[in-house]
Protein backbone atom coordinates (compact mmCIF):
# COMPACT_ATOMS: atom_id res chain seq x y z
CA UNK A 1 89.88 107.03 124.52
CA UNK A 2 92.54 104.98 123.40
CA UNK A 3 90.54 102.63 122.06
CA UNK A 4 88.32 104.88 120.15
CA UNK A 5 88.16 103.97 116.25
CA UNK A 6 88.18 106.67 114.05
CA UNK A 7 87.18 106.18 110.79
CA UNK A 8 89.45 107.94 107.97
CA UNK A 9 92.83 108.56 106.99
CA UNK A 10 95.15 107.78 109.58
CA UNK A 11 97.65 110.73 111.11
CA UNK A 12 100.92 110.10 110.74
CA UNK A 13 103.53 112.56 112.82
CA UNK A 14 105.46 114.80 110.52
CA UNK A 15 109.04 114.10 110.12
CA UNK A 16 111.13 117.35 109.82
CA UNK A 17 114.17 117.21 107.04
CA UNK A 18 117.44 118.11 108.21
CA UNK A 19 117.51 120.95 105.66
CA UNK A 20 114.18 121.74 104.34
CA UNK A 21 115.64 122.35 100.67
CA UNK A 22 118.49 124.02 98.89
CA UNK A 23 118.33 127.58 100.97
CA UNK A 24 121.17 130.65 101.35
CA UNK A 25 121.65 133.57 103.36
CA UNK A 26 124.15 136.53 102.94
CA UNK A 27 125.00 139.54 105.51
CA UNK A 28 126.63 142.54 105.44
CA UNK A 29 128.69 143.34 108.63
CA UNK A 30 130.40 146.29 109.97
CA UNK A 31 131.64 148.10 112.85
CA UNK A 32 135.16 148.61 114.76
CA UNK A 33 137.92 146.58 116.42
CA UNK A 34 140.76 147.55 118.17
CA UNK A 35 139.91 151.41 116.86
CA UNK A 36 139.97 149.82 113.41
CA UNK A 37 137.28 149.48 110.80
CA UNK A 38 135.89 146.51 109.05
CA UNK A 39 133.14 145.92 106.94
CA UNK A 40 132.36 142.25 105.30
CA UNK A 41 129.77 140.27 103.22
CA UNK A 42 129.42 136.57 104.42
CA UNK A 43 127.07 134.38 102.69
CA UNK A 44 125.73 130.73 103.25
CA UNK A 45 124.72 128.04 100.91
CA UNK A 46 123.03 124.99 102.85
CA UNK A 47 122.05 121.63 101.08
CA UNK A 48 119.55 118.63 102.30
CA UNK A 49 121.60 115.34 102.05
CA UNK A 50 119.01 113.01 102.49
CA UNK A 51 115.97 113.33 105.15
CA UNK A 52 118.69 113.65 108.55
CA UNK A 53 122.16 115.11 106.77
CA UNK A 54 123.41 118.60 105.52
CA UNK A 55 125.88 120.22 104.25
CA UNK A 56 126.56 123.82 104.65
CA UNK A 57 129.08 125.80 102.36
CA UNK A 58 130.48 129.98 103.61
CA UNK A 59 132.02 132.14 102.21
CA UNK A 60 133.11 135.23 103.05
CA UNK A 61 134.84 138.70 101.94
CA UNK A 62 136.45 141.76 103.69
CA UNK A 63 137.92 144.83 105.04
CA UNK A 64 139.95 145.35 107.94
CA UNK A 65 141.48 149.21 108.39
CA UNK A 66 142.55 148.47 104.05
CA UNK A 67 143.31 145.30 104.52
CA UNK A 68 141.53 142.17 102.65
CA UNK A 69 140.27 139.07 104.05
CA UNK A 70 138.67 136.27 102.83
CA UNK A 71 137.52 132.94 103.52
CA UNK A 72 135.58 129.65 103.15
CA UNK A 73 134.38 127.19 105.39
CA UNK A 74 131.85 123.96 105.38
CA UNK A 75 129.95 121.55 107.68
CA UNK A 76 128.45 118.56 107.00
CA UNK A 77 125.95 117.56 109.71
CA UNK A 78 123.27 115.67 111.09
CA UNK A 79 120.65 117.43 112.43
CA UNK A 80 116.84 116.36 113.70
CA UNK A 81 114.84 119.97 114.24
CA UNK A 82 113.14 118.83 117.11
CA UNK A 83 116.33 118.04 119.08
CA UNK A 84 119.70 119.50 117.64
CA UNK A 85 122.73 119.01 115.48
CA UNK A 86 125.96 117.30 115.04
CA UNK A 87 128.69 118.08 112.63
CA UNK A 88 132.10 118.26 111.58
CA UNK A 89 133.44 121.49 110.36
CA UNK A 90 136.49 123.12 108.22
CA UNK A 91 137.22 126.53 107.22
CA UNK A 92 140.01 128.37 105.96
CA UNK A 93 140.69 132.65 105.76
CA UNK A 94 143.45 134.34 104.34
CA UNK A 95 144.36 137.72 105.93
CA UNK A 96 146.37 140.85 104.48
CA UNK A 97 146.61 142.48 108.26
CA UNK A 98 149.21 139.90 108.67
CA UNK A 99 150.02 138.55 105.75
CA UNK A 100 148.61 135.08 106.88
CA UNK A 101 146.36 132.11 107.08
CA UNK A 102 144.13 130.75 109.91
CA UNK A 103 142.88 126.98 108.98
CA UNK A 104 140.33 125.41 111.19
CA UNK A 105 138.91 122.06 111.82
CA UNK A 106 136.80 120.50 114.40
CA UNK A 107 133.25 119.53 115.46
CA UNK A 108 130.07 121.43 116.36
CA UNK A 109 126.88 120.48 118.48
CA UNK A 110 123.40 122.67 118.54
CA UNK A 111 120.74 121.77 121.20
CA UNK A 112 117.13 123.34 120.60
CA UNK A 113 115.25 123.81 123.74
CA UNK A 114 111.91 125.72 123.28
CA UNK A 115 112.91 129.13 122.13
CA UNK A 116 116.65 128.74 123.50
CA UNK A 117 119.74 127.33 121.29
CA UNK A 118 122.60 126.25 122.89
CA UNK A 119 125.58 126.22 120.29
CA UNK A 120 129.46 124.97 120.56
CA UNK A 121 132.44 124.42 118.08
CA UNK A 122 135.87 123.47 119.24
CA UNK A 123 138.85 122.17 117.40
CA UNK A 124 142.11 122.90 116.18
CA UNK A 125 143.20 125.88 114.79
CA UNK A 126 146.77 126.45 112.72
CA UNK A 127 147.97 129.78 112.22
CA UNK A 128 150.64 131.03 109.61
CA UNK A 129 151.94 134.41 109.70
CA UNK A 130 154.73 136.99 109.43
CA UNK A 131 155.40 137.41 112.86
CA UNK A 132 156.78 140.58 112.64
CA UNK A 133 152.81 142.03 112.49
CA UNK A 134 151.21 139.99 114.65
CA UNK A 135 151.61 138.18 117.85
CA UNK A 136 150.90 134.71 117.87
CA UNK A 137 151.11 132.66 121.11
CA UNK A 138 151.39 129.76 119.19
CA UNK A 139 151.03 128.25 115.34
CA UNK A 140 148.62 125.48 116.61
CA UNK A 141 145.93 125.90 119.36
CA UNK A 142 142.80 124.56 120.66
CA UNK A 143 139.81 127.01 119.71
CA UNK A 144 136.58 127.13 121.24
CA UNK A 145 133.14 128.90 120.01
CA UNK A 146 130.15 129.10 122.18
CA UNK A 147 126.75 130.58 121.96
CA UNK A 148 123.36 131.09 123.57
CA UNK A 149 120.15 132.52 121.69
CA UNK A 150 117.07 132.97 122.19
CA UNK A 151 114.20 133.79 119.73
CA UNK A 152 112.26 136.71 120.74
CA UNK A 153 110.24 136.12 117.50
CA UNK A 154 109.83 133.83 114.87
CA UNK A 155 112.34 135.75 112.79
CA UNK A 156 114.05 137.86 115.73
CA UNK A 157 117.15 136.48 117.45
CA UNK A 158 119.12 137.19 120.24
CA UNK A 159 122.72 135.98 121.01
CA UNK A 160 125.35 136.57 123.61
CA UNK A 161 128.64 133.93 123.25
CA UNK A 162 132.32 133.64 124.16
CA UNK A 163 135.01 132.90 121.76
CA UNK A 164 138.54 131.42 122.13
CA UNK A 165 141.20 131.81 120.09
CA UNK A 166 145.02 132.39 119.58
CA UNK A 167 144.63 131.72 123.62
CA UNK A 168 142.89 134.29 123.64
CA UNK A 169 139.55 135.42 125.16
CA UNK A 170 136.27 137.38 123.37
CA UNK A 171 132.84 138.33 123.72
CA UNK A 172 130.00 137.49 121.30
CA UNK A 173 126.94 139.53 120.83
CA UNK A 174 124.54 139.45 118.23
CA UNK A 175 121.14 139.96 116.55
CA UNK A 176 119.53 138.92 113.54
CA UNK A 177 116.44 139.07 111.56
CA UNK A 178 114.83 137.38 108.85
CA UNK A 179 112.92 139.03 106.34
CA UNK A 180 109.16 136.82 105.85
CA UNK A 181 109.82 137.25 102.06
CA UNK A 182 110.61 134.89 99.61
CA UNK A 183 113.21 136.70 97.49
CA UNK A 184 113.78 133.45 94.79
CA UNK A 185 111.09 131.46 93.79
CA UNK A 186 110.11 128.56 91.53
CA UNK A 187 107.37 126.98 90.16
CA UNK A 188 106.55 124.10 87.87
């Protein structure tokens, strides 16, 4: 069979883009921590850089128990669909619950294994902040964010993850859909 002529167009495997094309995302969060409320709207703008590079752009908007936050990150990555990604990343969030700044910089790694993804960031993170409303065990630390999911569905996700920072230790859960609609489109 390998040697079987077939006469026609040849079939060439398709190449997946790192980004597919200019594509967003926004969510609306809420719930409690520590006894305290917060609601936020994050949102996500990512761009194709060529066929294997990206670059992703958040923001992001909130309330914690009447206090604002806000903040804005980016990664520029390579990525291949069928395999994973690799990226450096960079955010920064200013907080009114204690009167301070969290900067962040590191590098972040996705591998894709049939409907699992396994998902780290680690870095550096530098912390500013009056002191006298929040303990910080240090100004600069090593952070560390880690995540398994697993698709259920095409657009249903599952996620459990750990998160390290300030030295200190959390749990991740979390779910998300995607609606099958296309809310912007255009045509030439």
């Amino acid at each position: 069979a390998a040697d079987l002529y077939v006469v026609g167009e040849p079939v060439y495997p398709t190449v997946l883009p790192a980004v597919s094309a200019l594509n967003g995302k926004i969510s609306i969060e809420g719930g409690a921590f520590d006894a305290e409320g917060f609601g936020a709207v994050t949102g996500s703008v990512s761009v194709p850089l060529g066929q294997r590079f990206g670059l992703q752009l958040d923001g992001a908007v909130g309330v914690l128990d009447d206090d604002f936050y806000g903040g804005v990150g980016g990664h520029l990555f390579w990525r291949n669909p069928d395999y994973g990604l690799l990226g450096v990343y960079g955010s920064y969030t200013q907080r009114d619950d204690f009167d301070g700044s969290v900067s962040r910089v590191g590098v972040e790694g996705e591998y894709y294994w049939s409907n699992w993804t396994a998902k780290a960031l680690v870095g550096w993170e530098f912390l500013e902040a009056d002191t006298d409303t929040i303990v910080l065990e240090s100004d600069d630390n090593f952070f560390a964010f880690s995540d398994i999911s697993y698709y259920a569905a095409d657009n249903l996700q599952l996620s459990v993850g750990h998160r390290y920072t300030n030295e200190r230790n959390a749990l991740a859960l979390g779910v998300e859909y995607q609606l099958n609609q296309q809310i912007f489109s255009s045509g030439v």
